[in-house]
Protein backbone atom coordinates (compact mmCIF):
# COMPACT_ATOMS: atom_id res chain seq x y z
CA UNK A 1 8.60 29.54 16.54
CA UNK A 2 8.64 25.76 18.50
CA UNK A 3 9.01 23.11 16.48
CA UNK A 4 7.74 19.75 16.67
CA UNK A 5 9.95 16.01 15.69
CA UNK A 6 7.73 13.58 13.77
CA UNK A 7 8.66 10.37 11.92
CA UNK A 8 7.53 10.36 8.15
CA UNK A 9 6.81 6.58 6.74
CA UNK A 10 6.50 5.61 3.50
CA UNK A 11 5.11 2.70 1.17
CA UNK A 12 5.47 1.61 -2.43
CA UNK A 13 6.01 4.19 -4.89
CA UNK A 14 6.28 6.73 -2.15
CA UNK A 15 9.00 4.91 -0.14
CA UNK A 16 10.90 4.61 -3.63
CA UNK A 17 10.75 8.21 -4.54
CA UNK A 18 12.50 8.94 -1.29
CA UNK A 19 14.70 6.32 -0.93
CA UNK A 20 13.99 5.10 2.41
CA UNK A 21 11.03 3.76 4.68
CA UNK A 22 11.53 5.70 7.10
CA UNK A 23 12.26 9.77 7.35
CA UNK A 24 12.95 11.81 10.91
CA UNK A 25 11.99 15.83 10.47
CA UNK A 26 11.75 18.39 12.46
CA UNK A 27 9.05 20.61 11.43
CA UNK A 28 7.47 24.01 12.42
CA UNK A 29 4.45 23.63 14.85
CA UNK A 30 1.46 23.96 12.90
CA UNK A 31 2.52 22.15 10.22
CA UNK A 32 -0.40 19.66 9.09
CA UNK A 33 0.22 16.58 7.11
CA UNK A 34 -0.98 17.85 3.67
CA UNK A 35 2.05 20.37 4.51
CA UNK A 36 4.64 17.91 5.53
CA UNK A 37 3.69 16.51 1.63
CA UNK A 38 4.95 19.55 0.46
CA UNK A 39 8.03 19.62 2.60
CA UNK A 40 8.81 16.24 1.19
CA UNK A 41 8.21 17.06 -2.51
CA UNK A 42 10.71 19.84 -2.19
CA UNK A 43 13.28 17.56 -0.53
CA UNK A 44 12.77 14.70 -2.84
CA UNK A 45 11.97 15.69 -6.46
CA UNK A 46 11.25 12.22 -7.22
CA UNK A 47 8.22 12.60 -5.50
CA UNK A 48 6.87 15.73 -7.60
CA UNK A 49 6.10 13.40 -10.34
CA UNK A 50 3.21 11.23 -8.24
CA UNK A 51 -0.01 11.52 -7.57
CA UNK A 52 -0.26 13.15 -4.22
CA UNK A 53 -1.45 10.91 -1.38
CA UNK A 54 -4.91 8.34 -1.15
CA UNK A 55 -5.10 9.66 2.31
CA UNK A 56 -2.33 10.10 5.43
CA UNK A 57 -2.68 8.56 8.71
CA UNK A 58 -1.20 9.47 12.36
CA UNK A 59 -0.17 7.07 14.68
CA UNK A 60 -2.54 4.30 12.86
CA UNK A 61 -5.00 6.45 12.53
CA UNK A 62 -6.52 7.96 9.41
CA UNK A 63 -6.81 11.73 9.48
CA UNK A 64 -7.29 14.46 7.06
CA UNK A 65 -4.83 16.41 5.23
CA UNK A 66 -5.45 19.65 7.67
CA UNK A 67 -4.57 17.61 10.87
CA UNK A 68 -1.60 19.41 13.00
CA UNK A 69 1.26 17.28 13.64
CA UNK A 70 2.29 16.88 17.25
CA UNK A 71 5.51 15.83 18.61
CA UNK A 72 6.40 12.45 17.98
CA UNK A 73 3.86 11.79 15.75
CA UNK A 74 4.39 9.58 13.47
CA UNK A 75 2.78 10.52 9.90
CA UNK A 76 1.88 8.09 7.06
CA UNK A 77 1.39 8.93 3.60
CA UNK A 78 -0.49 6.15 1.83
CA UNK A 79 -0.19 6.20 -1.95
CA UNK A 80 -2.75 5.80 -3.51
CA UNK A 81 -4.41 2.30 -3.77
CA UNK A 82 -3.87 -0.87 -5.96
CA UNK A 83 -20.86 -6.43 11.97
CA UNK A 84 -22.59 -7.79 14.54
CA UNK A 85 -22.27 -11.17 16.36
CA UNK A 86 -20.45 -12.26 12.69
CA UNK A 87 -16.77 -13.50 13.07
CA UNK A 88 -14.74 -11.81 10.49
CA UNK A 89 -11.14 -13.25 10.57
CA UNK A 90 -9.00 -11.05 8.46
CA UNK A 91 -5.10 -11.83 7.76
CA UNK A 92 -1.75 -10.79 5.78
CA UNK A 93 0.79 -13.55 5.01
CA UNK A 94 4.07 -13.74 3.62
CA UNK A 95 3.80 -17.06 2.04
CA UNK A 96 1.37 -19.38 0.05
CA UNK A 97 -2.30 -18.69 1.57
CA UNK A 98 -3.75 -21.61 3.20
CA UNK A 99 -7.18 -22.14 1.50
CA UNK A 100 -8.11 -24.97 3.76
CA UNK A 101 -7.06 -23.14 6.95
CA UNK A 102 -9.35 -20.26 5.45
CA UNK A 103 -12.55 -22.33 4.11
CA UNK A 104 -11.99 -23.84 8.30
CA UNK A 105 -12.31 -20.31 9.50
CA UNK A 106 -16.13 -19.94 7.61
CA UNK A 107 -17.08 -23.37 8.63
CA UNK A 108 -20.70 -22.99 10.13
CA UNK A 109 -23.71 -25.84 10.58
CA UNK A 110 -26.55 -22.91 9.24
CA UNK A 111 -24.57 -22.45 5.85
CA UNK A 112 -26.06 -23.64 2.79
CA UNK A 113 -23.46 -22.05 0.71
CA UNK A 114 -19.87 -21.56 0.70
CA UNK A 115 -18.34 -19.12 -2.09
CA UNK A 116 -14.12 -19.06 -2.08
CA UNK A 117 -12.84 -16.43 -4.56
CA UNK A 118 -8.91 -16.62 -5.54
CA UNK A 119 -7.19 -13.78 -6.84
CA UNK A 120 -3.79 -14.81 -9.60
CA UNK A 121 -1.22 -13.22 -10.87
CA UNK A 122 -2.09 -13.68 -14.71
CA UNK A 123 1.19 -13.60 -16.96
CA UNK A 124 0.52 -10.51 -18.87
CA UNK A 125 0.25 -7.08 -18.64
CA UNK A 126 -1.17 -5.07 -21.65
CA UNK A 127 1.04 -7.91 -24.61
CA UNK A 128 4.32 -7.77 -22.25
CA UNK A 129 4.78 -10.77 -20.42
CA UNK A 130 5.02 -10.29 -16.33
CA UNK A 131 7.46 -11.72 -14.45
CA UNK A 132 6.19 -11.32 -11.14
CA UNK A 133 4.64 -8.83 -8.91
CA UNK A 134 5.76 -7.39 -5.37
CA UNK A 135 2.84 -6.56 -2.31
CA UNK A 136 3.13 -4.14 0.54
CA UNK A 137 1.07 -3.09 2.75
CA UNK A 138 0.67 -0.56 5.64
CA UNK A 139 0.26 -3.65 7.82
CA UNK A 140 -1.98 -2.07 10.57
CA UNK A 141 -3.89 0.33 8.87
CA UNK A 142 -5.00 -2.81 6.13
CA UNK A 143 -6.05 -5.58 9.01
CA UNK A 144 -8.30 -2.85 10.19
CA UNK A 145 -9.67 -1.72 6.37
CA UNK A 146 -10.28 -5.81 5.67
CA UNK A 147 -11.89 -6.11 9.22
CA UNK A 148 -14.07 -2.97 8.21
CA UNK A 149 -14.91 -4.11 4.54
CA UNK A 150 -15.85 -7.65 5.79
CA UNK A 151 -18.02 -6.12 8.55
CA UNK A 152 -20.05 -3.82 5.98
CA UNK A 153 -20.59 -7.19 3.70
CA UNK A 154 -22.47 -8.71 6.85
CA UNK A 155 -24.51 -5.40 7.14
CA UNK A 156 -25.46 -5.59 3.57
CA UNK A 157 -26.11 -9.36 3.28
CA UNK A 158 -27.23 -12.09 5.65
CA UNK A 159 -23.63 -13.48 6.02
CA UNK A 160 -22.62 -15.97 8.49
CA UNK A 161 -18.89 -15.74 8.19
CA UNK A 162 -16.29 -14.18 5.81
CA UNK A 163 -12.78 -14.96 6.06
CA UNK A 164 -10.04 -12.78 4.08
CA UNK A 165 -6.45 -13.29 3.17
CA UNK A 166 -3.85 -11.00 1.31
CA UNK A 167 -0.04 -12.10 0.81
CA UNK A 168 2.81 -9.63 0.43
CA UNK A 169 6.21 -9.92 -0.79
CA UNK A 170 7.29 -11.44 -4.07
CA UNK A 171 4.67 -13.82 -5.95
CA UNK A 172 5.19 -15.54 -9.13
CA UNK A 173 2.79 -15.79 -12.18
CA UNK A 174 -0.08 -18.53 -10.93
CA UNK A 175 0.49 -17.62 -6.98
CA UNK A 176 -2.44 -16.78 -5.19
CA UNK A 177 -2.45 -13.35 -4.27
CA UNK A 178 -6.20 -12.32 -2.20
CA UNK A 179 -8.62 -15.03 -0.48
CA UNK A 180 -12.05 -14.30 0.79
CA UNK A 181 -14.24 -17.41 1.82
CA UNK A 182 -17.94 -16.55 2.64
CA UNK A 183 -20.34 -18.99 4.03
CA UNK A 184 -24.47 -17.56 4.10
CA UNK A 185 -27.85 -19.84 4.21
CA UNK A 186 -27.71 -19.08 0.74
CA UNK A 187 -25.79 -18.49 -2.67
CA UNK A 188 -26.57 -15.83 -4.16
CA UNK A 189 -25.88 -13.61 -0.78
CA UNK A 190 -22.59 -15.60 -0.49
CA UNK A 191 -21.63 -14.56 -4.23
CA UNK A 192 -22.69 -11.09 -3.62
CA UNK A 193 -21.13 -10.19 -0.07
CA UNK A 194 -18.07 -12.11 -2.06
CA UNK A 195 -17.67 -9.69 -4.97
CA UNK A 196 -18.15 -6.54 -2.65
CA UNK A 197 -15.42 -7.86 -0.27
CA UNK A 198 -12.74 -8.10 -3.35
CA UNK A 199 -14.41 -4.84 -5.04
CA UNK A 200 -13.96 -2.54 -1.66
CA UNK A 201 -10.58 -4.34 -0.42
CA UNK A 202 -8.62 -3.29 -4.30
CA UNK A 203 -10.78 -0.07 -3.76
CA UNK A 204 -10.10 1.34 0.00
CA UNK A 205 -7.18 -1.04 1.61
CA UNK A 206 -3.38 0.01 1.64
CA UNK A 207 -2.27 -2.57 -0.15
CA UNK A 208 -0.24 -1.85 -3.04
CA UNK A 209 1.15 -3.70 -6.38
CA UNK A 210 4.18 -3.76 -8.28
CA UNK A 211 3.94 -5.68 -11.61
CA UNK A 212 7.79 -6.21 -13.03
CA UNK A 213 7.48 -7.40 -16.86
CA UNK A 214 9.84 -7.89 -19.79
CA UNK A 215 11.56 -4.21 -19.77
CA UNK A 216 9.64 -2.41 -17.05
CA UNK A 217 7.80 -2.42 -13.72
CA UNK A 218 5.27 0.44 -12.20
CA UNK A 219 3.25 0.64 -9.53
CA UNK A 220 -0.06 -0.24 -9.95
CA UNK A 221 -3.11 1.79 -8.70
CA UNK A 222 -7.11 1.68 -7.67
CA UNK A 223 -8.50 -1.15 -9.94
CA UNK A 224 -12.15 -1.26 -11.61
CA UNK A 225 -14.89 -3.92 -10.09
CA UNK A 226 -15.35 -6.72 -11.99
């Protein structure tokens, strides 16, 4: 039977379990991504004890689990996750966000309202006290999912601009983690199309959370609205 070379990447917990970011295989042809999964789970045993993957992606691309690998492909798993003429401006940093580069970005003469929502890391998780939490993202794949979100909050609401920032790496308690800035004629679209944007990006985009606190850390997964 021929057999196909593919590159396996990993994130967060995933990219733990195996102990690397990166994994070369060589697979039989046929073999589909939900099947590589499998591969990997008997490799790594680590990985039998999570949750199997949000979704996998090929070259950038999100496909379903049945998708046949081809050579060279290179296959994501994603853990799962912590329109128009508008302009949508959509960015991951690696330091402090700048809010006044961001509110710049929304800046239109028809706006009657501009809403800014900040997300923090708070200094608690469930009575233990956090230390700080770690970000990464599947770079690619999450510019397009914030470009995407941002564009269905202009469908649903007569938005001039939304602007959207998410840092990775290390952040301390207080550090500002997500930025959306949303300029509309007026403020009640701007608050709405401003919650949606933060309720589908900690839905839908691979971006995921580590909170380290006194005598722990985990992963953190999909959180609720609100």
């Amino acid at each position: 039977m021929p057999v196909v070379n593919i590159t396996v990447r990993a994130f967060a917990s995933y990219r733990e379990a195996i102990g690397s970011k990166q994994v070369a295989l060589e697979v039989a042809g046929g073999a589909t991504a939900a099947h590589i999964w499998d591969v990997l789970r008997g490799r790594y045993p680590a990985l039998g004890r999570l949750p199997a993957p949000f979704a996998f992606a090929i070259n950038d691309t999100y496909v379903p689990g049945d998708t046949v690998l081809r050579e060279r492909d290179e296959l994501v798993l994603i853990p799962p996750v912590s329109g128009g003429q508008q302009d949508h401006r959509v960015a991951l940093v690696s330091g402090p966000i700048d809010l006044t580069a961001l509110l710049e970005r929304v800046r239109d003469p028809q706006a009657g309202a501009v809403v800014l929502f900040l997300g923090t890391v708070r200094d608690n998780r469930r009575g233990a006290r956090v230390d700080h939490l770690e970000y990464e993202a599947y770079e690619a794949m999450a510019l397009r999912e914030m470009a995407r979100v941002a564009g269905e909050a202009s469908d649903r609401w007569p938005v001039l601009r939304i602007a959207m920032a998410h840092r990775l790496g290390v952040l301390r308690v207080g550090d500002v983690s997500v930025a959306i800035a949303v300029a509309s004629p007026h403020r009640k679209d701007a608050f709405e199309a401003g919650r949606y944007a933060i309720d589908a990006l900690k839905q839908t985009v691979p971006i995921w959370k580590k909170e380290v606190w006194d005598g722990g850390e985990a992963w953190v997964g999909p959180e609720p609205s609100g």
